[in-house]
PDB file of N, CA and C in Angstrom:
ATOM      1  N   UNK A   1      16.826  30.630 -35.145  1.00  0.00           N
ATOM      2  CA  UNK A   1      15.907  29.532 -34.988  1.00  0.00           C
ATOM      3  C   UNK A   1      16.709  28.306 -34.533  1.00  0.00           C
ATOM      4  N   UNK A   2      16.566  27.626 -33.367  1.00  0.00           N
ATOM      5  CA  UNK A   2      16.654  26.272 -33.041  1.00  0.00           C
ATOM      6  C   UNK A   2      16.257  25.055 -33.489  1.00  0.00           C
ATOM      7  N   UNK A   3      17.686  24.634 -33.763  1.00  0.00           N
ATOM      8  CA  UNK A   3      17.264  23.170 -34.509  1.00  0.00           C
ATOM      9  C   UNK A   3      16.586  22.225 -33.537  1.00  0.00           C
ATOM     10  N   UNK A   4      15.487  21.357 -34.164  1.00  0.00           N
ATOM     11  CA  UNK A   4      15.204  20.589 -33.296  1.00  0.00           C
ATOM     12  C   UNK A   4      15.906  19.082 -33.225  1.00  0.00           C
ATOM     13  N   UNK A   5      15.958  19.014 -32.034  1.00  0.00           N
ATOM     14  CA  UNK A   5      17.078  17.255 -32.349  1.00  0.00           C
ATOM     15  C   UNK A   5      15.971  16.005 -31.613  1.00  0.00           C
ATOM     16  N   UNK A   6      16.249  15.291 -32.240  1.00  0.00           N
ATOM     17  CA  UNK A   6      15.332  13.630 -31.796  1.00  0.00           C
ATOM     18  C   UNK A   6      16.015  13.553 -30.241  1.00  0.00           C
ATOM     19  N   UNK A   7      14.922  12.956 -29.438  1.00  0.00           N
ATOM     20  CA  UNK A   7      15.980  12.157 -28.258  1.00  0.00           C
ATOM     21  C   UNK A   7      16.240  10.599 -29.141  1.00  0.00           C
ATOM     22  N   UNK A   8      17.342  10.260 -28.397  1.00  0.00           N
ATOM     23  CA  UNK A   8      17.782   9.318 -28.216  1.00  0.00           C
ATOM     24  C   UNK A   8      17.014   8.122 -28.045  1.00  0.00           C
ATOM     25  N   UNK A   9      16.160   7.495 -29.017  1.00  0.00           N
ATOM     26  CA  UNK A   9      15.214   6.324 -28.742  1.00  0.00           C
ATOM     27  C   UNK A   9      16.019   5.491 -27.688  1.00  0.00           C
ATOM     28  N   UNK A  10      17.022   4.515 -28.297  1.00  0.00           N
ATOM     29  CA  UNK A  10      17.851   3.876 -27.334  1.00  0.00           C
ATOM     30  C   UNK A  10      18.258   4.093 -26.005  1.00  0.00           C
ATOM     31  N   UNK A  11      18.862   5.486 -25.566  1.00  0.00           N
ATOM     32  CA  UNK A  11      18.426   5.650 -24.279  1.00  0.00           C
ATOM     33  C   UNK A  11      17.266   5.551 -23.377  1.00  0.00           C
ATOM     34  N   UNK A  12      16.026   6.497 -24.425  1.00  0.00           N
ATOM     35  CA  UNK A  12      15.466   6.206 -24.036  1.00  0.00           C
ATOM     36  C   UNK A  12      14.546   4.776 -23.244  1.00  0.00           C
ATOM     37  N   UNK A  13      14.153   3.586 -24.181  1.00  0.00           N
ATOM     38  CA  UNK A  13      14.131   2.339 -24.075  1.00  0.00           C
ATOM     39  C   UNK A  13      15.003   2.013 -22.888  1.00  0.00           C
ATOM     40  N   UNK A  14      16.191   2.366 -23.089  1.00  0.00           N
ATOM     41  CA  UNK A  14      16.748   1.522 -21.985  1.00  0.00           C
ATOM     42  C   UNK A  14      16.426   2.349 -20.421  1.00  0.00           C
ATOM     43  N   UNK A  15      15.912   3.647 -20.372  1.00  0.00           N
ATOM     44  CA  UNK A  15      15.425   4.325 -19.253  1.00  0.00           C
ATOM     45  C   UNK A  15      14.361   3.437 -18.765  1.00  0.00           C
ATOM     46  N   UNK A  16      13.279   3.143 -19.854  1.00  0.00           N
ATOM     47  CA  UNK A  16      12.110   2.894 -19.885  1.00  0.00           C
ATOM     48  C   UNK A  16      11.925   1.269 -19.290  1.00  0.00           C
ATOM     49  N   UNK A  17      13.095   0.518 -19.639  1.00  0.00           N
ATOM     50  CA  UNK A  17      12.965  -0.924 -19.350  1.00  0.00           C
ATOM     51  C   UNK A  17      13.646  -1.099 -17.667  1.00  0.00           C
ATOM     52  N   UNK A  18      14.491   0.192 -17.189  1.00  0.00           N
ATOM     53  CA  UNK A  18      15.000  -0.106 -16.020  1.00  0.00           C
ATOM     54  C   UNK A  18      13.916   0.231 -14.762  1.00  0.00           C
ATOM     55  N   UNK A  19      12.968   1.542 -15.147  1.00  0.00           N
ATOM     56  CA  UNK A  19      12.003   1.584 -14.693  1.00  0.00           C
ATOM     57  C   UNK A  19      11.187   0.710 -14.445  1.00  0.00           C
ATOM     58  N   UNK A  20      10.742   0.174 -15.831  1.00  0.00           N
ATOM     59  CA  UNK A  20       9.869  -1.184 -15.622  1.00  0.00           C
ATOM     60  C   UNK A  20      10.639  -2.175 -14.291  1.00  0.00           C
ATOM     61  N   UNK A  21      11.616  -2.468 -14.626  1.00  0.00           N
ATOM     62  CA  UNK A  21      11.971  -3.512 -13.774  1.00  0.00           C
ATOM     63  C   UNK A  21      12.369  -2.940 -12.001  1.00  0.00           C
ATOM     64  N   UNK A  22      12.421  -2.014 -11.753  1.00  0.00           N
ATOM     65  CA  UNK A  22      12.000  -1.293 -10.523  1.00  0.00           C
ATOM     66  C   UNK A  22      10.955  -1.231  -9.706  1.00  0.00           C
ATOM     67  N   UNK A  23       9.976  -0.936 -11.170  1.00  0.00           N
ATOM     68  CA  UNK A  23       8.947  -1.180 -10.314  1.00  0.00           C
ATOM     69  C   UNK A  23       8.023  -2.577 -10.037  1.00  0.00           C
ATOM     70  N   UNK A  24       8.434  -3.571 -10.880  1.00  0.00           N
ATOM     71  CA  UNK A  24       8.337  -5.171 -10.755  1.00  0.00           C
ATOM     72  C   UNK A  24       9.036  -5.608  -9.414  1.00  0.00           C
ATOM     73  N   UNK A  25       9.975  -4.653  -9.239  1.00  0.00           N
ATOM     74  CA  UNK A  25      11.013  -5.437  -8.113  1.00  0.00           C
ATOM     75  C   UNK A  25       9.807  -4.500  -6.835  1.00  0.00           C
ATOM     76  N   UNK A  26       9.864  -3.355  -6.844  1.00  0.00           N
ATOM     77  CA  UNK A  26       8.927  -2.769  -5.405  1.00  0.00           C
ATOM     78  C   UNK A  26       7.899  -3.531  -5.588  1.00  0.00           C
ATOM     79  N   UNK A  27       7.091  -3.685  -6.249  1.00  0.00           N
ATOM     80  CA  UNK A  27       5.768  -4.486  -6.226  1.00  0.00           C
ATOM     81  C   UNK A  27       6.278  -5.992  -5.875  1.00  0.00           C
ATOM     82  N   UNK A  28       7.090  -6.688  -6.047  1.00  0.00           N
ATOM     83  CA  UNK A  28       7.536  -7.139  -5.255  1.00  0.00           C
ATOM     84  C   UNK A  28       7.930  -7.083  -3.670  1.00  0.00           C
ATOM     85  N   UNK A  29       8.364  -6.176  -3.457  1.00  0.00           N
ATOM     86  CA  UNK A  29       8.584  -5.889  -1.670  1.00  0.00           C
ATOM     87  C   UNK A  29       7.384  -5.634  -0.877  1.00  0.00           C
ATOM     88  N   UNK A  30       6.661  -4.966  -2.211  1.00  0.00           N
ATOM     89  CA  UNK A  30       5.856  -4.608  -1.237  1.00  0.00           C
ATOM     90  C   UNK A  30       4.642  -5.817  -1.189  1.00  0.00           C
ATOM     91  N   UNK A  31       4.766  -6.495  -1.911  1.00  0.00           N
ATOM     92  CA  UNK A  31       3.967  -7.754  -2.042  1.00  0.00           C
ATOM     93  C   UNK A  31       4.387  -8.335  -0.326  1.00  0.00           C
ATOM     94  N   UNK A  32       5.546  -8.111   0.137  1.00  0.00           N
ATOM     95  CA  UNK A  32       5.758  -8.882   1.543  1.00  0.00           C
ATOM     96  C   UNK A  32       5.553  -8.034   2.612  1.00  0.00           C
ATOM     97  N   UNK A  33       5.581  -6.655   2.656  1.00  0.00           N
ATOM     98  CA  UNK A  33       5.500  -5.892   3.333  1.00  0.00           C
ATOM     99  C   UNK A  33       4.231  -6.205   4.241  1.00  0.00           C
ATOM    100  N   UNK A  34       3.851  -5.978   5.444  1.00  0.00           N
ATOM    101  CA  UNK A  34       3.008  -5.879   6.036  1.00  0.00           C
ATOM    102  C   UNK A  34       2.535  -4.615   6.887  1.00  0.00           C
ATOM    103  N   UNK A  35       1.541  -3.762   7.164  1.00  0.00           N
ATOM    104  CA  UNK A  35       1.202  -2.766   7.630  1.00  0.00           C
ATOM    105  C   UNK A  35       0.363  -3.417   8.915  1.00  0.00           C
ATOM    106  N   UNK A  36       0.265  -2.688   9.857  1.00  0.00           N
ATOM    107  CA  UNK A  36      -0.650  -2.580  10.969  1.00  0.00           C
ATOM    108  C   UNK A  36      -1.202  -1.708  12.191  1.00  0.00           C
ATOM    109  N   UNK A  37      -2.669  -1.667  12.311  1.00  0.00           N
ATOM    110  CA  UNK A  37      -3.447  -0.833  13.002  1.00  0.00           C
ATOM    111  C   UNK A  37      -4.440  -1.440  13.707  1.00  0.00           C
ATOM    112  N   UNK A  38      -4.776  -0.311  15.066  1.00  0.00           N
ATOM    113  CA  UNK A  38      -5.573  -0.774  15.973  1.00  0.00           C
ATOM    114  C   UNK A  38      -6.517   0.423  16.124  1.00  0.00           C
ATOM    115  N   UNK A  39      -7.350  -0.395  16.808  1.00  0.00           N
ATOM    116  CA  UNK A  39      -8.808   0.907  17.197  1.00  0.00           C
ATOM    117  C   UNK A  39      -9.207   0.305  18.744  1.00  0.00           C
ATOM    118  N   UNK A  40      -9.811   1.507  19.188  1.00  0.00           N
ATOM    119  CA  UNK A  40     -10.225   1.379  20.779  1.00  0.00           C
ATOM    120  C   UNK A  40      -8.869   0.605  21.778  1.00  0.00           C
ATOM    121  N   UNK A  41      -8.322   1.849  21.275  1.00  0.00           N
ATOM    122  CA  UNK A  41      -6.748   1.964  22.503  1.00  0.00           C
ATOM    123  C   UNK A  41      -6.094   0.651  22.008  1.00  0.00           C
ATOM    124  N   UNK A  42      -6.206   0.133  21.408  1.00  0.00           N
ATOM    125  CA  UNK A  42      -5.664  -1.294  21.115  1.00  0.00           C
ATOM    126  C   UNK A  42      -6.179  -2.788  21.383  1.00  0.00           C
ATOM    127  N   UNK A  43      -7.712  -2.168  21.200  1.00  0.00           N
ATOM    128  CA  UNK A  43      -8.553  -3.770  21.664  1.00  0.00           C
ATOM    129  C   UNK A  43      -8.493  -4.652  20.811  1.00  0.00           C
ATOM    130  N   UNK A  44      -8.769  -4.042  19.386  1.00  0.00           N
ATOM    131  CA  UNK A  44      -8.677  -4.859  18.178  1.00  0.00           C
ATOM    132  C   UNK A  44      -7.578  -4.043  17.181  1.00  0.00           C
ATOM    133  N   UNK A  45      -6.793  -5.210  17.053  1.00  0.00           N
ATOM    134  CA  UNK A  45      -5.502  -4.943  15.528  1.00  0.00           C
ATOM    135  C   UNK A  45      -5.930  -5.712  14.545  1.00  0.00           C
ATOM    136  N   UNK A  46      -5.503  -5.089  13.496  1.00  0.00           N
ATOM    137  CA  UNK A  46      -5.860  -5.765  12.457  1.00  0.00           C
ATOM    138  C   UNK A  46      -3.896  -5.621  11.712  1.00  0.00           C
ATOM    139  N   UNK A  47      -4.101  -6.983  10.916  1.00  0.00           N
ATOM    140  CA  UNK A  47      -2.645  -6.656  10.012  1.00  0.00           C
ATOM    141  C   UNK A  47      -3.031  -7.080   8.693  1.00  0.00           C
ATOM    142  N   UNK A  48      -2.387  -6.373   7.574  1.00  0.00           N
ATOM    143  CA  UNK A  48      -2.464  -6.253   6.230  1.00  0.00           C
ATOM    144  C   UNK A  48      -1.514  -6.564   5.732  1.00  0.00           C
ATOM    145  N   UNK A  49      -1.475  -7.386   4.390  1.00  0.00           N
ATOM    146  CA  UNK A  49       0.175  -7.311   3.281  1.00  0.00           C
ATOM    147  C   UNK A  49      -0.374  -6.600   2.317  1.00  0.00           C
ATOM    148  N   UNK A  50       0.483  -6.333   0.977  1.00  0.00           N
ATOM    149  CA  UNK A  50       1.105  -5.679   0.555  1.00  0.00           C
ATOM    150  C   UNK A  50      -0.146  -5.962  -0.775  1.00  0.00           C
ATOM    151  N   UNK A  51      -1.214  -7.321  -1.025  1.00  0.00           N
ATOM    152  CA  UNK A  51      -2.174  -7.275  -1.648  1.00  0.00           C
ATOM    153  C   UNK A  51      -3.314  -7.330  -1.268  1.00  0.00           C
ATOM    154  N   UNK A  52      -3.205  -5.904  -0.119  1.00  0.00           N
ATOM    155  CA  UNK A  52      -4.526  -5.988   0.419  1.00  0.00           C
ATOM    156  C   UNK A  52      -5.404  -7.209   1.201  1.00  0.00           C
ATOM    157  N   UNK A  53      -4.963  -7.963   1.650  1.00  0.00           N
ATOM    158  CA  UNK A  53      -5.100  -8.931   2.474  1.00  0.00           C
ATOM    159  C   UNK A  53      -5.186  -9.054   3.833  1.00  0.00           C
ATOM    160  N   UNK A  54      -5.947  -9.247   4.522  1.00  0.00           N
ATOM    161  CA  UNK A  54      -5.725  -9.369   6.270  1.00  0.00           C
ATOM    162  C   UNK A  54      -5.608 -10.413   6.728  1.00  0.00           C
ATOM    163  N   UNK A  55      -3.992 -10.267   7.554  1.00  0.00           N
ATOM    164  CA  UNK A  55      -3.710 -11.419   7.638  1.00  0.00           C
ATOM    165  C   UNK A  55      -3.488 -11.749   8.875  1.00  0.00           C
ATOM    166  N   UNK A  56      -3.977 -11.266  10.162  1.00  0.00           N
ATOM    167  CA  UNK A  56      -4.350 -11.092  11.248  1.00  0.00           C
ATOM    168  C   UNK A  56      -5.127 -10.466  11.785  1.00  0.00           C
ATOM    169  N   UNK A  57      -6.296 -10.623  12.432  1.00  0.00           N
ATOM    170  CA  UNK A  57      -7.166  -9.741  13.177  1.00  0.00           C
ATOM    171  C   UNK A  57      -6.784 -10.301  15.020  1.00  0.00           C
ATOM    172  N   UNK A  58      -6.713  -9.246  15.657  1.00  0.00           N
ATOM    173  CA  UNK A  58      -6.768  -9.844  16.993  1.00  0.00           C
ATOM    174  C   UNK A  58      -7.785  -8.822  17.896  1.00  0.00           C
ATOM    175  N   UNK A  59      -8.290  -9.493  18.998  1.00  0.00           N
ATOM    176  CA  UNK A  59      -9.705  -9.118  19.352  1.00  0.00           C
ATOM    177  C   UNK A  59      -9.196  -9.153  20.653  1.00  0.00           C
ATOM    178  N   UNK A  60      -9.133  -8.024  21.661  1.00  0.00           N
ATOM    179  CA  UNK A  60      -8.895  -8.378  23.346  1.00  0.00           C
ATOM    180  C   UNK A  60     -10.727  -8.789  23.644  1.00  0.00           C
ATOM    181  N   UNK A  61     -10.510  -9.443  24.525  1.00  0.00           N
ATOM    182  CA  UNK A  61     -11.645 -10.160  25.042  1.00  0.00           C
ATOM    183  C   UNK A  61     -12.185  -9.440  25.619  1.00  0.00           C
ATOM    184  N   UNK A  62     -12.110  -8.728  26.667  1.00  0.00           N
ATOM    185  CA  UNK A  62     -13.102  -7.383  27.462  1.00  0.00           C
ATOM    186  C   UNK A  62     -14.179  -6.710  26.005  1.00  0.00           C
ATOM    187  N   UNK A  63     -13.237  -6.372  24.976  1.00  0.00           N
ATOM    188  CA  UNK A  63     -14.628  -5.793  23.784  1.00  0.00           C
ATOM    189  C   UNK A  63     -15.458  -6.910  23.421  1.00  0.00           C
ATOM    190  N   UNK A  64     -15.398  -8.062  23.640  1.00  0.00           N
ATOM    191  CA  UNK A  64     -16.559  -8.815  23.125  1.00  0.00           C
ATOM    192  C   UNK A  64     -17.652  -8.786  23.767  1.00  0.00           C
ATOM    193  N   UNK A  65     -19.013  -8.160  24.293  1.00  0.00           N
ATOM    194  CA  UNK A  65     -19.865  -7.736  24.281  1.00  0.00           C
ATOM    195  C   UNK A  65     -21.237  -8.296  23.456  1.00  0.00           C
ATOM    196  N   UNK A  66     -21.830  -9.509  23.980  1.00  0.00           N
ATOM    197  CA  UNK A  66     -23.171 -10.211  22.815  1.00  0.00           C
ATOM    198  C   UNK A  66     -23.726  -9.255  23.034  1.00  0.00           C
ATOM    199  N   UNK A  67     -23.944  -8.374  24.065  1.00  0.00           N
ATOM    200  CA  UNK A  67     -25.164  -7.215  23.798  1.00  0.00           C
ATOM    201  C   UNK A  67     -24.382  -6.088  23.028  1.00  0.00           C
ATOM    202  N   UNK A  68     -23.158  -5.753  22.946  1.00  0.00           N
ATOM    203  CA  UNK A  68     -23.099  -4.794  21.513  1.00  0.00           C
ATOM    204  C   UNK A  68     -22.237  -5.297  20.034  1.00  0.00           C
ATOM    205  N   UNK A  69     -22.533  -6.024  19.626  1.00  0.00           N
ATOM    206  CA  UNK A  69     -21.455  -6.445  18.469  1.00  0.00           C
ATOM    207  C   UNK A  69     -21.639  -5.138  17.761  1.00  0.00           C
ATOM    208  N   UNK A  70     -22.172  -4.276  16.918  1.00  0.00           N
ATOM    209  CA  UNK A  70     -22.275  -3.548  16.539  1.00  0.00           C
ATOM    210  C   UNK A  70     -20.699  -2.252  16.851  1.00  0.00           C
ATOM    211  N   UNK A  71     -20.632  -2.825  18.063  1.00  0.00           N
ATOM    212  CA  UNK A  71     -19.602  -1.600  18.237  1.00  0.00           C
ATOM    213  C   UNK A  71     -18.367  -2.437  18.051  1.00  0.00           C
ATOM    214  N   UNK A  72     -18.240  -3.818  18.327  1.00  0.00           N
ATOM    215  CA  UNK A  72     -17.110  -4.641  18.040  1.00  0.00           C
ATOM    216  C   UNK A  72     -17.385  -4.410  16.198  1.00  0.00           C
ATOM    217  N   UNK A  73     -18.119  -4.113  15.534  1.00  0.00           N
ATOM    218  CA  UNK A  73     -17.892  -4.813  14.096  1.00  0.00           C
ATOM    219  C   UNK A  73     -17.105  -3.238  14.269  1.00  0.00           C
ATOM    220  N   UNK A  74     -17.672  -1.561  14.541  1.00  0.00           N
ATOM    221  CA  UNK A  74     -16.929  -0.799  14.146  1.00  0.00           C
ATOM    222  C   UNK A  74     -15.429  -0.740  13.947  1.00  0.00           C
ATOM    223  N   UNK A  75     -15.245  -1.928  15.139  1.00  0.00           N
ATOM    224  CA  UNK A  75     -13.784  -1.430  15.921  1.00  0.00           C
ATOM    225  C   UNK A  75     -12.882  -2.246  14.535  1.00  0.00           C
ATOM    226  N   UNK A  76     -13.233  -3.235  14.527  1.00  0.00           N
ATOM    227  CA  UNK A  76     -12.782  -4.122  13.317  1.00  0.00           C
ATOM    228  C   UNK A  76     -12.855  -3.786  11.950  1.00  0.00           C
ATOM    229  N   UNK A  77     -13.634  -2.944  11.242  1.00  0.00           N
ATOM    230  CA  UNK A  77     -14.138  -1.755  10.705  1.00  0.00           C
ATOM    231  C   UNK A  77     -12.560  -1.141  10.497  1.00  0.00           C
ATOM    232  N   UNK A  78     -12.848  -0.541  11.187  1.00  0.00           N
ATOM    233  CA  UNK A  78     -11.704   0.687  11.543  1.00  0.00           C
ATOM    234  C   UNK A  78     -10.442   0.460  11.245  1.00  0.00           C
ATOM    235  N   UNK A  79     -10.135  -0.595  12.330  1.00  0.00           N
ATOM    236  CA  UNK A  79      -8.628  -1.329  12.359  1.00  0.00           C
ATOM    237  C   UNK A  79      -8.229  -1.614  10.646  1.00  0.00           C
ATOM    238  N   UNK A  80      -8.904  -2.894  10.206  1.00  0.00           N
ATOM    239  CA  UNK A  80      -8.959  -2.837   8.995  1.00  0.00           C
ATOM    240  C   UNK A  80      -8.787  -1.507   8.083  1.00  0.00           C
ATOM    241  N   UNK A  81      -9.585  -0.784   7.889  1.00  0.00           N
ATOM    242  CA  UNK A  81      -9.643   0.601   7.192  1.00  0.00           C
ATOM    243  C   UNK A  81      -8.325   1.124   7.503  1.00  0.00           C
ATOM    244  N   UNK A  82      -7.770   1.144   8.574  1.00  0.00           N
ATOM    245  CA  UNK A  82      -6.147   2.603   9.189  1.00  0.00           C
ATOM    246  C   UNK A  82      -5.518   1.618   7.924  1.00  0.00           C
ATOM    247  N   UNK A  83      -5.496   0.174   8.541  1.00  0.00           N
ATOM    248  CA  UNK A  83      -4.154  -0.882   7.966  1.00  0.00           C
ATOM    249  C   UNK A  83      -4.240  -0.526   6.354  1.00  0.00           C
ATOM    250  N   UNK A  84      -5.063  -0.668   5.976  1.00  0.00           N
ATOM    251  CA  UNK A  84      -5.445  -0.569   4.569  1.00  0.00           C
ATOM    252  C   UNK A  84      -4.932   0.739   4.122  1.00  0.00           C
ATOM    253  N   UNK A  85      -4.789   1.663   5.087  1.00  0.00           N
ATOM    254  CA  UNK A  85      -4.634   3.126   4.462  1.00  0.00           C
ATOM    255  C   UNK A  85      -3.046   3.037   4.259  1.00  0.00           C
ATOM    256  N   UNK A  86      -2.986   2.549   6.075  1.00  0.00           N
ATOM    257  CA  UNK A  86      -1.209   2.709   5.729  1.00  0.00           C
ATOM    258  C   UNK A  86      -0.542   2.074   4.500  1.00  0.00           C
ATOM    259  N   UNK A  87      -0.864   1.165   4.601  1.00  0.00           N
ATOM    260  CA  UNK A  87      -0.198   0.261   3.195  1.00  0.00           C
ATOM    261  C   UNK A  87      -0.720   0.893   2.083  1.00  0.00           C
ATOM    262  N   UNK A  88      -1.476   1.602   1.651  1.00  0.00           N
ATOM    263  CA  UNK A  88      -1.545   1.722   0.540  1.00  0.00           C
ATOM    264  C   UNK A  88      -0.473   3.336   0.273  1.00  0.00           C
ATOM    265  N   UNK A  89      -0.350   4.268   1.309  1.00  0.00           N
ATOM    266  CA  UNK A  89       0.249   5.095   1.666  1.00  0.00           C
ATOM    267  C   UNK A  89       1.867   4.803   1.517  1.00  0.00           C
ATOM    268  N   UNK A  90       1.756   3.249   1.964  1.00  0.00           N
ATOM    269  CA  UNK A  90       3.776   3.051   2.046  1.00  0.00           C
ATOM    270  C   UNK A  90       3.763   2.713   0.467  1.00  0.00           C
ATOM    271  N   UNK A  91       2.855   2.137   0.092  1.00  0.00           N
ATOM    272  CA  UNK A  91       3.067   1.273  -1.468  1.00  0.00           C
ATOM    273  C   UNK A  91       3.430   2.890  -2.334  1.00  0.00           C
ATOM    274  N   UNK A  92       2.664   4.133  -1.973  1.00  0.00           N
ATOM    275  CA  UNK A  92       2.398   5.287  -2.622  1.00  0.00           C
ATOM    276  C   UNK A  92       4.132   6.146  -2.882  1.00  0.00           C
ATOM    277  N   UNK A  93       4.297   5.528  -1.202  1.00  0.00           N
ATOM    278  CA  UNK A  93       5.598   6.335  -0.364  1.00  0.00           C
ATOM    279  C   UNK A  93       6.911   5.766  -1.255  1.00  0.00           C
ATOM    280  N   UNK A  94       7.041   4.516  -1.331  1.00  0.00           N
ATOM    281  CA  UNK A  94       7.567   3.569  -1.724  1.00  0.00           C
ATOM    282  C   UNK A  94       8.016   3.563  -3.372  1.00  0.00           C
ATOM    283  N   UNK A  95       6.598   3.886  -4.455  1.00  0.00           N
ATOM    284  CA  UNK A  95       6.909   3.890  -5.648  1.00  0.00           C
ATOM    285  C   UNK A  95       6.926   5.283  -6.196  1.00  0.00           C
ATOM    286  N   UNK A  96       6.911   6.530  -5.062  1.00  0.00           N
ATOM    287  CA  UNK A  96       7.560   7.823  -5.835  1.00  0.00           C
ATOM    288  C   UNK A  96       8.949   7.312  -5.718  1.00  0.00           C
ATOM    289  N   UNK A  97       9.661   6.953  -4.997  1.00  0.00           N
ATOM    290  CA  UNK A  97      11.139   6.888  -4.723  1.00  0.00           C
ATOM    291  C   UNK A  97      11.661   6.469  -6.419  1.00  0.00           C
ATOM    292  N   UNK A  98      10.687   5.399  -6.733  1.00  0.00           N
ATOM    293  CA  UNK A  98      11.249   5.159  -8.151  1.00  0.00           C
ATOM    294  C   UNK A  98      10.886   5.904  -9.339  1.00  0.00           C
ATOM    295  N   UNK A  99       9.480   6.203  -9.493  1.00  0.00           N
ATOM    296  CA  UNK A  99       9.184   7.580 -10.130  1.00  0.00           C
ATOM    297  C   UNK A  99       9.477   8.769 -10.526  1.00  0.00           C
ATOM    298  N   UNK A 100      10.351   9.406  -9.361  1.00  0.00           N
ATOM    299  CA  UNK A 100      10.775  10.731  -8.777  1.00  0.00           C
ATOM    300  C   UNK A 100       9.165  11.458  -7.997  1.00  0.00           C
ATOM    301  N   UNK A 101       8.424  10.671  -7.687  1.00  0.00           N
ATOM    302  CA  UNK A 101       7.041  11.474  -7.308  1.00  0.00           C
ATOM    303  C   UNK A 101       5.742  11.876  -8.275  1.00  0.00           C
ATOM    304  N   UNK A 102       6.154  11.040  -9.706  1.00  0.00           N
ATOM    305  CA  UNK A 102       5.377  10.971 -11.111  1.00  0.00           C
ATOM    306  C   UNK A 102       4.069  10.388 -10.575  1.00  0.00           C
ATOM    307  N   UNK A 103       2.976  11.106 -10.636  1.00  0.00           N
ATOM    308  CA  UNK A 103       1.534   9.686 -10.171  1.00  0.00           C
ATOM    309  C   UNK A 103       1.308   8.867 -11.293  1.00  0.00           C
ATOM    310  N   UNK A 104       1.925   8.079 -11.312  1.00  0.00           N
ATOM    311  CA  UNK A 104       1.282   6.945 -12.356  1.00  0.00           C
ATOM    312  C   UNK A 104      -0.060   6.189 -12.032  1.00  0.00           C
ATOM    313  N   UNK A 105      -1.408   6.753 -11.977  1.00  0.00           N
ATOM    314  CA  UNK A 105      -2.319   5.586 -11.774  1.00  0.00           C
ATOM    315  C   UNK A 105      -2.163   4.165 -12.142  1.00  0.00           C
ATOM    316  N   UNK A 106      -2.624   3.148 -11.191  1.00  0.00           N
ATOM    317  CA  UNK A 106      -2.374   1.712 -11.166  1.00  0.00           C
ATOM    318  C   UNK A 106      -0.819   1.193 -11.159  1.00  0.00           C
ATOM    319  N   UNK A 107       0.086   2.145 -11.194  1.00  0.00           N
ATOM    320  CA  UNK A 107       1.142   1.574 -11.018  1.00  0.00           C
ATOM    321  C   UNK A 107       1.642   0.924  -9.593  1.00  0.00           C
ATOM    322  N   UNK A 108       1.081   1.155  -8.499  1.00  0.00           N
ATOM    323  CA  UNK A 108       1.324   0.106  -7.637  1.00  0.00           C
ATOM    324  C   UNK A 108       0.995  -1.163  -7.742  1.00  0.00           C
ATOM    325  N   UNK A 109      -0.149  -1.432  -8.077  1.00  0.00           N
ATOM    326  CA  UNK A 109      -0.934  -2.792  -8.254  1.00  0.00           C
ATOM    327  C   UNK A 109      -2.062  -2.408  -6.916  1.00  0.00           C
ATOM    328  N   UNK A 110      -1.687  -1.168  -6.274  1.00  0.00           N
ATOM    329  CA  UNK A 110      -2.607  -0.995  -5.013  1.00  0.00           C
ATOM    330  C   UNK A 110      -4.296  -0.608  -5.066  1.00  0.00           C
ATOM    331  N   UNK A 111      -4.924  -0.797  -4.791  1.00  0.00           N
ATOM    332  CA  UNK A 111      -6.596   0.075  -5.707  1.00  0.00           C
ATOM    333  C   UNK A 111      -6.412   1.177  -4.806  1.00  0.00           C
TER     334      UNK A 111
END
């Protein structure tokens, strides 16, 4: 029969507090990070940071169209939506590195 042995609280803790502060520091980077995407070949880009924010939209002028906005809102739509994906994808990419690939829900700060 195998004895059972305690871990190491103290190591542990101190695993536990370097983590913490890893991932304070990526949520940090990625707080500056910016992602970006376009729709319709590149008529409209949209750019994103790191709290979900858009912090550029740009519009080529040929898609502006008063008789279809509808297809301009898609395009903007869209753009928005990729940017949003990527970043939330790098934030994902970003905090396995510190994890080892653990899913911690809400641990990015990303929704």
């Amino acid at each position: 029969m195998s004895e059972f042995k305690m871990p190491d609280l103290s190591n542990l803790m101190q695993a536990a507090q370097k983590i913490q502060g890893d991932v304070a520091q990526m949520q940090e980077e990625l707080s500056r990070m910016k992602c970006e995407a376009s729709a319709g070949g590149g008529m409209v880009t949209a750019v994103v940071n790191g709290h979900n924010e858009l912090t550029s939209l740009s519009i080529d002028r040929d898609v502006v169209d008063p008789d279809d906005v509808s297809m301009l809102e898609d395009l903007i739509r869209a753009a928005v939506n990729q940017a949003l994906d990527k970043m939330r994808e790098t934030a994902k990419s970003e905090m396995a590195k510190i994890t080892g690939g653990l899913d911690i829900p809400g641990l990015t700060g990303m929704p």
